[in-house]
Protein backbone atom coordinates (compact mmCIF):
# COMPACT_ATOMS: atom_id res chain seq x y z
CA UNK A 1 21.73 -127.93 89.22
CA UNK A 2 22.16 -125.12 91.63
CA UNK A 3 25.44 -123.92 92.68
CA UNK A 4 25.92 -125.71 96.47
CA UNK A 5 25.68 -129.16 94.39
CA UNK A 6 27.75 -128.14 91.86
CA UNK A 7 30.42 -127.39 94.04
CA UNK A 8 30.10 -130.45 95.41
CA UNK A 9 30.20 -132.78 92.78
CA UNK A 10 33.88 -130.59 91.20
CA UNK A 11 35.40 -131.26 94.77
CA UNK A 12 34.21 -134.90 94.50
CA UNK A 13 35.16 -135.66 91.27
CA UNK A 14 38.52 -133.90 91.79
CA UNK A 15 39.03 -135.74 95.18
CA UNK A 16 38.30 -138.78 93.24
CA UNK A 17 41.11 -137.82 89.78
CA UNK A 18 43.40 -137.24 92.75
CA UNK A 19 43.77 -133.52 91.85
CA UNK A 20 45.81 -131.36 94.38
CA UNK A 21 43.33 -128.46 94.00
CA UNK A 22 39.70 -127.59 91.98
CA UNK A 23 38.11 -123.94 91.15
CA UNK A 24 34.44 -123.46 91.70
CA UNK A 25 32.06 -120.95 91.30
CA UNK A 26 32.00 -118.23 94.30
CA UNK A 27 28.56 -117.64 96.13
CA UNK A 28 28.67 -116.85 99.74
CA UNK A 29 26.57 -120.10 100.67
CA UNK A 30 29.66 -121.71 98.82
CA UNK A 31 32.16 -120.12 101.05
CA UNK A 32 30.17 -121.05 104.18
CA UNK A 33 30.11 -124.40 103.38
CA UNK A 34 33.43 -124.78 102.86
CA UNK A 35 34.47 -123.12 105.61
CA UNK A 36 32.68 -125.90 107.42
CA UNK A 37 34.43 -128.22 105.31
CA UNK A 38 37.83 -126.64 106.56
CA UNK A 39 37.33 -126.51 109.90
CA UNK A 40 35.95 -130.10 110.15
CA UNK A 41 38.95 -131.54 108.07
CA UNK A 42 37.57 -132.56 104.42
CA UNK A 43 39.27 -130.42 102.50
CA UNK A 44 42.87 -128.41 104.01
CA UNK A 45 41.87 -124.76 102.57
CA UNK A 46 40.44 -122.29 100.65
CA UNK A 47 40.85 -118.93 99.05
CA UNK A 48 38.95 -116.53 97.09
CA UNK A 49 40.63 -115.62 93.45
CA UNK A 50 39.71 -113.87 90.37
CA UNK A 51 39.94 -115.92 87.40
CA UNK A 52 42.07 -114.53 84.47
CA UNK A 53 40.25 -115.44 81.77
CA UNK A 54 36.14 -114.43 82.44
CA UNK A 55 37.06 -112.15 85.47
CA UNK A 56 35.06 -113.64 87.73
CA UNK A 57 35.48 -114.37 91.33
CA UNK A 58 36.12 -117.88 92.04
CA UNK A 59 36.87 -120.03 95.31
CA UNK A 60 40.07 -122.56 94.30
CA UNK A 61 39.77 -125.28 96.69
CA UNK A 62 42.96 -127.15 98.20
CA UNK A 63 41.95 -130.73 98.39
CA UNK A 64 43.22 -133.13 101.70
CA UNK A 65 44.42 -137.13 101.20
CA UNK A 66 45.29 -139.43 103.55
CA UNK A 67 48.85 -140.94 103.86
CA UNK A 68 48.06 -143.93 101.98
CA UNK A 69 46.26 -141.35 99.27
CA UNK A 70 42.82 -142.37 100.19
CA UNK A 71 40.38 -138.72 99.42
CA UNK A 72 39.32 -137.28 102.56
CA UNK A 73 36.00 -136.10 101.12
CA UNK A 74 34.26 -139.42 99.93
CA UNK A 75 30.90 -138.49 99.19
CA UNK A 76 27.75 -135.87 100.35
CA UNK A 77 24.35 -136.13 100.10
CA UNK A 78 21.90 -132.89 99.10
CA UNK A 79 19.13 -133.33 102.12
CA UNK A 80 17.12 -130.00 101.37
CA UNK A 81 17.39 -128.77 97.70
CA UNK A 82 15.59 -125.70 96.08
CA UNK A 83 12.38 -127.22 94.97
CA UNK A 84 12.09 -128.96 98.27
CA UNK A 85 13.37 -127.42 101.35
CA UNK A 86 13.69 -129.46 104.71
CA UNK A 87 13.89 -128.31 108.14
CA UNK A 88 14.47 -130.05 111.55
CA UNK A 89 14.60 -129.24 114.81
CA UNK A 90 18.27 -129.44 116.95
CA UNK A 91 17.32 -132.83 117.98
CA UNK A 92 15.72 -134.49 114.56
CA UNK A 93 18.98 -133.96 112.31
CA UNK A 94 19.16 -137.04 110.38
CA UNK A 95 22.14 -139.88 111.29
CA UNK A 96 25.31 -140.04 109.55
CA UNK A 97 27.05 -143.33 107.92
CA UNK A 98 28.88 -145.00 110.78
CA UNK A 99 29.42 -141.28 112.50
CA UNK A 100 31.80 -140.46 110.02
CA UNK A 101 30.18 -137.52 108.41
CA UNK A 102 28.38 -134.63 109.28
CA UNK A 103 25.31 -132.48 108.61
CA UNK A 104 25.71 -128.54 107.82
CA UNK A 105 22.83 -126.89 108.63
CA UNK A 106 21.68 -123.58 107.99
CA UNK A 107 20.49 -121.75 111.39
CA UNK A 108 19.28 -118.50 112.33
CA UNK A 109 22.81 -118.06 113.56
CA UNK A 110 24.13 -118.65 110.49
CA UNK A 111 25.64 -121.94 108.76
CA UNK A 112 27.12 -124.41 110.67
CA UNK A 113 27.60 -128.35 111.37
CA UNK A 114 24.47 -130.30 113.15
CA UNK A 115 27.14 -130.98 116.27
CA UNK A 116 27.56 -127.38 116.47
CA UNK A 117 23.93 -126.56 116.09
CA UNK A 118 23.00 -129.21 118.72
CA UNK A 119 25.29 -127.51 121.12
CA UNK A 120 23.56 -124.39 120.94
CA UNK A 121 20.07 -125.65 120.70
CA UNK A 122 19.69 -124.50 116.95
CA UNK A 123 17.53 -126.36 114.33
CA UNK A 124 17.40 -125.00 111.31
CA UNK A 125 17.27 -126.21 106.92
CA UNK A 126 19.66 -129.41 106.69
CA UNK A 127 21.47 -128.38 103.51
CA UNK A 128 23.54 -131.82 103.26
CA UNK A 129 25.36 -134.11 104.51
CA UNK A 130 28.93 -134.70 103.94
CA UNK A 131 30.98 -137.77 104.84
């Protein structure tokens, strides 16, 4: 499993143990994504630590509940994975469950969320989609 899914799937599962925060590995595609993540409200924060024990850098994710304790991050789907890469155009990006969710996107620009790529005319490889 490459390391974008992986990360994933911790914050997932964690979201869904009710866990107040997860670690994951560090990449800078993982730290993109999540600052996506941050600034569109499915997870409260981030920060970049160095584990004790194998002295490796790590990203410890703060995880975000509603009031009634309902996880903010449900679900995601991978769209374009490393055996099979996917790109669209700013006007193809594939539709969302009930609007809910959004796409990130990597663009020449860098990585971002489909709204924000649509805004500035960007298409680019849909890396997943979120909700």
């Amino acid at each position: 499993m490459d390391s974008l899914s992986n990360m994933l799937v911790s914050i997932k599962n964690a979201s869904m143990r009710f866990k107040e925060k997860v670690d994951v590995n560090y990449s800078k595609m993982n730290a993109m994504v999540l600052e996506i993540l941050k600034s569109e409200g499915f997870i409260s924060g981030y920060k970049i630590i160095k584990d004790e024990k194998t002295n490796r850098q790590v990203i410890r994710v703060n995880l975000k509940y509603t009031e009634d304790k309902t996880p903010v991050f449900a679900g995601f789907k991978r769209i374009s994975k490393p055996s099979r890469r996917i790109y669209r155009g700013y006007d193809e990006f594939p539709r969302l469950k009930n609007s809910f969710g959004i796409n990130i996107v990597s663009t020449p620009k860098g990585v971002m969320s489909s709204i924000n790529a649509k805004k500035e005319r960007l298409g680019g490889e849909v890396i997943c989609q979120v909700w």
